[in-house]
Protein backbone atom coordinates (compact mmCIF):
# COMPACT_ATOMS: atom_id res chain seq x y z
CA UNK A 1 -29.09 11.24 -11.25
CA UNK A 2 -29.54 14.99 -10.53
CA UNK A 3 -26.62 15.64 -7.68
CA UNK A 4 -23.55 17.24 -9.00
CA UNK A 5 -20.46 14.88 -7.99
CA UNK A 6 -17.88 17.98 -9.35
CA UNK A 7 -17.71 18.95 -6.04
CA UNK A 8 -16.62 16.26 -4.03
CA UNK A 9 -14.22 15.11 -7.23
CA UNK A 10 -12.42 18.31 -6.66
CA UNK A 11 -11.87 17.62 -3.15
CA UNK A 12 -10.62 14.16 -3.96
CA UNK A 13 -8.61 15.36 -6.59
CA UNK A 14 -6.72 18.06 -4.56
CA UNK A 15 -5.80 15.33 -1.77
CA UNK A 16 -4.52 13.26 -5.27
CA UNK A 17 -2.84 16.36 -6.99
CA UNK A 18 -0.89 17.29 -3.55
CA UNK A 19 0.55 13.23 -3.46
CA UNK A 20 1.27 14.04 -7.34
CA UNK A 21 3.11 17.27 -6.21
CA UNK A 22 5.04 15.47 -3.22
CA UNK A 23 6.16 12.72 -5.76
CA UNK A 24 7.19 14.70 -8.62
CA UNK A 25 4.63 14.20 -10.75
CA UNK A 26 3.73 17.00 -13.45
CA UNK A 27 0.64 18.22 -14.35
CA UNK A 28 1.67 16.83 -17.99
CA UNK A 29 1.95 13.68 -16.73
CA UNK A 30 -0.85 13.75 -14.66
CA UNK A 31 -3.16 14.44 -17.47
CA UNK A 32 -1.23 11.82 -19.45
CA UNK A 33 -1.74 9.27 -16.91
CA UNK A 34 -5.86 10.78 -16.42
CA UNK A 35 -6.32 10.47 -20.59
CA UNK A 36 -4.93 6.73 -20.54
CA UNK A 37 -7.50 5.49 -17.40
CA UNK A 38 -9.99 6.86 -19.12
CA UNK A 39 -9.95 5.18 -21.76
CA UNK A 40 -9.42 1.98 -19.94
CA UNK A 41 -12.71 2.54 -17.23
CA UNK A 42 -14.45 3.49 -20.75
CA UNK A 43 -13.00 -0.03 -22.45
CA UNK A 44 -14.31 -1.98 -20.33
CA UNK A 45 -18.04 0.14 -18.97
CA UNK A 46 -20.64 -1.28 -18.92
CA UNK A 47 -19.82 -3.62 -22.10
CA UNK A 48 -22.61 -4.91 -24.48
CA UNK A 49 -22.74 -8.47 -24.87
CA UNK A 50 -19.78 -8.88 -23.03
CA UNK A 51 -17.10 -7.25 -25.36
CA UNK A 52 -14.93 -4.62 -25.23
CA UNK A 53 -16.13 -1.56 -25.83
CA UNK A 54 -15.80 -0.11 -29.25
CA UNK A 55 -13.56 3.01 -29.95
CA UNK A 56 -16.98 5.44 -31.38
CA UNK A 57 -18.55 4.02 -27.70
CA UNK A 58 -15.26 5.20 -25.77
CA UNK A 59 -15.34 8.23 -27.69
CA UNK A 60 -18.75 8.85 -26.24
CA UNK A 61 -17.94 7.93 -22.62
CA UNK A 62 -14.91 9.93 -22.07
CA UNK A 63 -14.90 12.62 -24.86
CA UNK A 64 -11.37 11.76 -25.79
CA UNK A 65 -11.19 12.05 -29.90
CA UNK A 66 -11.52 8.96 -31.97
CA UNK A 67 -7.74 9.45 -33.09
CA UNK A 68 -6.88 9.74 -29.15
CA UNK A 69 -8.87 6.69 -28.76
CA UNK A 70 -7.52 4.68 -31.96
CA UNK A 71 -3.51 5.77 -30.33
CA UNK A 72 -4.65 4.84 -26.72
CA UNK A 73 -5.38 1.31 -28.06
CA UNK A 74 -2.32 0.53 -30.50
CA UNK A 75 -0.39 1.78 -27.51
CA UNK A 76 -2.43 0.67 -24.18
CA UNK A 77 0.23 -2.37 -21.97
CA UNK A 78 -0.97 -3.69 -18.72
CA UNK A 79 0.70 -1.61 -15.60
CA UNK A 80 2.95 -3.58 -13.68
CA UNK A 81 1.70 -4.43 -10.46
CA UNK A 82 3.46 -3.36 -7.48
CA UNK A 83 5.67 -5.90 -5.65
CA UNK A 84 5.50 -6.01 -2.05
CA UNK A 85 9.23 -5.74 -0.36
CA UNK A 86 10.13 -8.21 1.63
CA UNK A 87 9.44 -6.89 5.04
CA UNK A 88 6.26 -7.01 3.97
CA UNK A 89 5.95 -10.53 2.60
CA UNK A 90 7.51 -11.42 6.25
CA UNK A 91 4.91 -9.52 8.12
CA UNK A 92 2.32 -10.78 5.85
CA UNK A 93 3.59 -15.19 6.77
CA UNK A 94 3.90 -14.29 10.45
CA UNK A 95 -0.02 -12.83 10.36
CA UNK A 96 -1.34 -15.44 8.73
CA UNK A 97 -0.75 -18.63 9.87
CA UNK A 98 -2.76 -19.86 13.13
CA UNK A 99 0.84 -21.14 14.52
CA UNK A 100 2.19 -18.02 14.44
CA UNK A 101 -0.92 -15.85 16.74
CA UNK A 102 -2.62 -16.70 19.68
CA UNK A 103 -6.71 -16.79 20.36
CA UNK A 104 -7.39 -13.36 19.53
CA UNK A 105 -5.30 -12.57 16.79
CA UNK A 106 -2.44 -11.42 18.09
CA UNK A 107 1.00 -12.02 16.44
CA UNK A 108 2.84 -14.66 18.77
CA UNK A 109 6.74 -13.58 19.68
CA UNK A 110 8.99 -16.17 18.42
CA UNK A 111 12.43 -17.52 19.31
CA UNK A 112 15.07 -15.89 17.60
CA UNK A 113 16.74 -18.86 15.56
CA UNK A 114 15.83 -22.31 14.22
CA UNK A 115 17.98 -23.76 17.18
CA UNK A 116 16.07 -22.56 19.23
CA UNK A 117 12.15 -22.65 18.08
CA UNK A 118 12.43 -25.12 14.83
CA UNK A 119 9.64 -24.42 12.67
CA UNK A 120 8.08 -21.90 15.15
CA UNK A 121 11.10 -19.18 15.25
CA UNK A 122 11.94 -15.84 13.57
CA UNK A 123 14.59 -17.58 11.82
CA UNK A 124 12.85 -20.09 10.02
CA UNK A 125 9.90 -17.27 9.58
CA UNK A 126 12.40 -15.30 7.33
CA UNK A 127 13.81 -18.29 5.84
CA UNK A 128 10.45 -19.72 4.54
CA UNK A 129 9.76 -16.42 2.86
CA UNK A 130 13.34 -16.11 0.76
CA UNK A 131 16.77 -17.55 1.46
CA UNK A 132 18.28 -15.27 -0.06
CA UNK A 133 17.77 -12.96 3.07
CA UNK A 134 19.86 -13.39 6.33
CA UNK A 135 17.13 -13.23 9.33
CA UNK A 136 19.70 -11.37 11.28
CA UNK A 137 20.14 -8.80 8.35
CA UNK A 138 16.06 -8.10 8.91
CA UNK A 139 15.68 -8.34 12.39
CA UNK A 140 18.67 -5.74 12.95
CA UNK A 141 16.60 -3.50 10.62
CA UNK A 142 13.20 -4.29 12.13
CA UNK A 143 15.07 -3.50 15.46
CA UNK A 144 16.29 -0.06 13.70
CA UNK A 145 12.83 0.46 12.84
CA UNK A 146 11.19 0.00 16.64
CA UNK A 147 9.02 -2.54 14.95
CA UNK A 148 10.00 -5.53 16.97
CA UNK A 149 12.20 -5.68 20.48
CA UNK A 150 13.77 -8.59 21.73
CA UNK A 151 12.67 -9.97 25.52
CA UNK A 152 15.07 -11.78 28.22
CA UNK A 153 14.29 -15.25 26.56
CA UNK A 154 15.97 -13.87 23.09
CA UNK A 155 12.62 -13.96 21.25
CA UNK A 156 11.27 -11.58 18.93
CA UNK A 157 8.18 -9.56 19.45
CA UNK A 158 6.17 -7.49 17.63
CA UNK A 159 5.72 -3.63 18.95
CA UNK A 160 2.39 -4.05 16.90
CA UNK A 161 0.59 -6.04 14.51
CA UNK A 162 0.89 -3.88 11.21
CA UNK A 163 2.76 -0.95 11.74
CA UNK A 164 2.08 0.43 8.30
CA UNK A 165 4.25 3.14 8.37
CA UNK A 166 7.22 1.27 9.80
CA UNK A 167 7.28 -1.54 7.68
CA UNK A 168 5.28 -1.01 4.66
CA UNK A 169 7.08 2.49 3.74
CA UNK A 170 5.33 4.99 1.06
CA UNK A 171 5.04 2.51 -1.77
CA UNK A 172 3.67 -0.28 0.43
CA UNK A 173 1.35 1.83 2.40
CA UNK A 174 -0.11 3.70 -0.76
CA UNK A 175 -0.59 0.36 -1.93
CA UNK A 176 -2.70 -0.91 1.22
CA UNK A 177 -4.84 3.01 0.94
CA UNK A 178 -5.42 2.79 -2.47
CA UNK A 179 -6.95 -0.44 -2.07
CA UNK A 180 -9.09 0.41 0.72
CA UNK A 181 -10.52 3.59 -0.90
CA UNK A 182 -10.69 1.92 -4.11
CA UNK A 183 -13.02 -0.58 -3.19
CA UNK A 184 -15.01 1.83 -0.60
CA UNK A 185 -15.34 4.01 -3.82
CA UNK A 186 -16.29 0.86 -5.93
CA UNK A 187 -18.91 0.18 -3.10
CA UNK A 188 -20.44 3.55 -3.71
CA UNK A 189 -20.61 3.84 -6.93
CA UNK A 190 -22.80 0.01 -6.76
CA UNK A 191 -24.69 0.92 -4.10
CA UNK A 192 -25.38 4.82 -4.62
CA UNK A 193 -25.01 5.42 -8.32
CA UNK A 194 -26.30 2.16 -9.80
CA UNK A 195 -28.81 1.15 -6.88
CA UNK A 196 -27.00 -2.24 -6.69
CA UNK A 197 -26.74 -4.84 -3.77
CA UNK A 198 -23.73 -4.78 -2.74
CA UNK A 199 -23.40 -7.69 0.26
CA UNK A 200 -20.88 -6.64 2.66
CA UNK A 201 -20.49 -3.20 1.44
CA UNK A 202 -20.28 -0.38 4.55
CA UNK A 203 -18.47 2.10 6.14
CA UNK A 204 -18.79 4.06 9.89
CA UNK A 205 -17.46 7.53 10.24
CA UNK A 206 -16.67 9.19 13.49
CA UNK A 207 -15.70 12.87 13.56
CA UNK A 208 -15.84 15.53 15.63
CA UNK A 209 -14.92 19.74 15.30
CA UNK A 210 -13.65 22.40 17.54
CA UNK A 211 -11.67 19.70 19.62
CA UNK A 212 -8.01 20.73 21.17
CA UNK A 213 -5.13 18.64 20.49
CA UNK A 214 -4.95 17.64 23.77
CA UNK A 215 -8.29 15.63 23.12
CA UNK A 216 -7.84 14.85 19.43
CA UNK A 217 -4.75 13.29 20.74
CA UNK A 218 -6.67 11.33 22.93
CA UNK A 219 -9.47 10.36 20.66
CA UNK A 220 -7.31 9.43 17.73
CA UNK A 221 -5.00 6.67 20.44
CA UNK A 222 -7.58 5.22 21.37
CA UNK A 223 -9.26 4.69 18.28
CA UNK A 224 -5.51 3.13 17.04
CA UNK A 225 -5.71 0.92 20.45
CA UNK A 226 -8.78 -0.64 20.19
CA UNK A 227 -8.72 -0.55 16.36
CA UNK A 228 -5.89 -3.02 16.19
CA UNK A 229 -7.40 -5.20 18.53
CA UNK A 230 -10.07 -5.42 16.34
CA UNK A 231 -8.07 -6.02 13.69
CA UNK A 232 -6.13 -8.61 15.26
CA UNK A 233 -9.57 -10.82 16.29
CA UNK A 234 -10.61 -10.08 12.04
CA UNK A 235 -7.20 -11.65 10.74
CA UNK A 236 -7.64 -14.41 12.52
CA UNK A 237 -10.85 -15.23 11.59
CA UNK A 238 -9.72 -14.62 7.93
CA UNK A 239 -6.74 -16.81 8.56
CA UNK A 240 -9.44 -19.30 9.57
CA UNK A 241 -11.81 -19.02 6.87
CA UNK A 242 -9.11 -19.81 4.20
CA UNK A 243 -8.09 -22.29 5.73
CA UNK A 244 -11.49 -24.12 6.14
CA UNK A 245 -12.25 -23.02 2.13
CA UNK A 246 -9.19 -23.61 0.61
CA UNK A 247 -10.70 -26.45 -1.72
CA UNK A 248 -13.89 -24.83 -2.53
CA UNK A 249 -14.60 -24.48 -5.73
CA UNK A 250 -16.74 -21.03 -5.16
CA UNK A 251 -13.95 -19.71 -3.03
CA UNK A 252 -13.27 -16.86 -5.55
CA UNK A 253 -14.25 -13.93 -3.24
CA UNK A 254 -12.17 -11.22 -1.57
CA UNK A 255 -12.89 -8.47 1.06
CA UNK A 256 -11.31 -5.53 2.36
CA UNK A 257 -11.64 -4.59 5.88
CA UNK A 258 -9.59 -1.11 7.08
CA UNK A 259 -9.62 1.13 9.56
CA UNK A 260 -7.91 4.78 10.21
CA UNK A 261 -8.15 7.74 11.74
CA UNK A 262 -6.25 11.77 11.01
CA UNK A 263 -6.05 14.86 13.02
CA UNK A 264 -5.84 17.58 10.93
CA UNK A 265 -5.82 21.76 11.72
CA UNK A 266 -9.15 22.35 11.62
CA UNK A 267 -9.07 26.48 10.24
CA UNK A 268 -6.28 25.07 7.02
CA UNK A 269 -7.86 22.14 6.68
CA UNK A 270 -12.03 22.34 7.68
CA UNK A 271 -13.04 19.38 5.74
CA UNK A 272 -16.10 18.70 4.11
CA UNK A 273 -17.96 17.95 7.11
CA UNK A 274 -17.94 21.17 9.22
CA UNK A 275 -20.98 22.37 10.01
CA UNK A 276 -20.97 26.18 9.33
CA UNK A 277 -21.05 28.76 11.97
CA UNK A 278 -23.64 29.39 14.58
CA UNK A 279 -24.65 25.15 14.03
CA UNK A 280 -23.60 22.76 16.57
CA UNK A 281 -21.29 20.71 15.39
């Protein structure tokens, strides 16, 4: 492989150092955090014979010192994994059960309380996910939030499907991005790096330069529009595949579908994609 990648790592890694910025996080830490995944990618690369790397090989794959390597492991605990709050665990039930949306995907509204929707109401929704929760206490908030409204029959209705930013917050939506470009990343490297099939793996890009805000404004709605309604038609068809391989024994597969789009100053921030001067863009 003769293209140099430090390039387009440094551009990554300035989006990454600005979120470490925002957040607090030092450059100490940063680098403390960089040493210690290191030396787990190098653990567990490309392993011979199906064990874990030794620490002379990790030495070699990273460059971290043998006594770095030696400390890494006496010390190394798995992360804990984020929990998702419980708006999110809400969101998540009412998305994914077929009672709950209608034939293209879309999240049904539902009746406020058990009296009056039984097993098919906002209530019981809530309820199902953890007791410990009033369903008024959540709806008041989701309310707050402009993620649901109420309608003259007292039932409660989604403003949208996934509202990231509403519901989700920054831990919950940095969870769902890092995901997303963690597995488009993961496709790459297969695909482009290793020259390995990758079934599945794929991404379309649409950008444009030079645009005014009026029209970026315009381009970027509609792309949110008619992006959740194609995300509403894809959850239900995952909704139905589960359901129809829920006792199959090779059911051990997961995929990521996401879509997005950003608007961003195009003289502060010109991106890797501008074409220079005098091109068309």
């Amino acid at each position: 492989m003769n293209f140099d990648f430090s390039p387009l790592l440094r551009y990554l890694l300035r989006r990454l150092v600005r979120i470490a910025i925002t957040s607090g996080i030092t450059y100490q830490a940063f680098c403390k955090l960089l040493r210690s995944v290191y030396f787990e990618v190098a653990t567990e690369f490309e392993p011979v014979k199906g064990k874990p790397n030794s620490d002379s090989r990790v030495t070699l794959l990273t460059g971290l010192s043998r006594r770095e390597v030696r400390a890494l492991r006496e010390s190394s605990d798995t992360p804990p994994r984020p929990r998702p709050n419980i708006e999110r665990l809400v969101l998540d039930a009412w998305s994914s059960s077929l009672d709950f949306m209608d034939a293209d995907g879309n999240m049904l509204p539902l009746p406020r309380t058990h009296r009056q929707g039984g097993a098919r109401s906002f209530e019981t929704l809530v309820e199902s996910v953890n007791k410990d929760i009033r369903a008024r206490s959540l709806l008041d908030e989701w309310l707050r939030k402009g993620f649901v409204i109420l309608d003259e029959q007292d039932r409660v209705l989604p403003v949208q499907r996934r509202s990231t930013g509403v519901v989700e917050g920054a831990t919950g939506t940095g969870l769902l991005l890092s995901e997303m470009v963690s597995d488009l990343l993961n496709g790459f490297e297969r695909v482009y790096l290793q020259e390995q099939p990758v079934p599945g793996f794929g991404f379309h890009v649409v950008y444009g330069h030079h645009l005014s805000e009026e029209s970026a404004q315009l381009i970027c709605s509609t792309a949110q529009r008619e992006g959740a309604q194609l995300m509403n038609r894809l959850n239900r068809l995952v909704v139905e595949r589960e359901a129809l391989d829920t006792r199959r024994e090779d059911a051990q597969t997961r995929v990521m579908v996401g879509f997005g789009s950003y608007q961003a100053d195009g003289v502060q921030d010109p991106g890797l994609m501008t074409p220079p001067p005098g091109l068309p863009s």
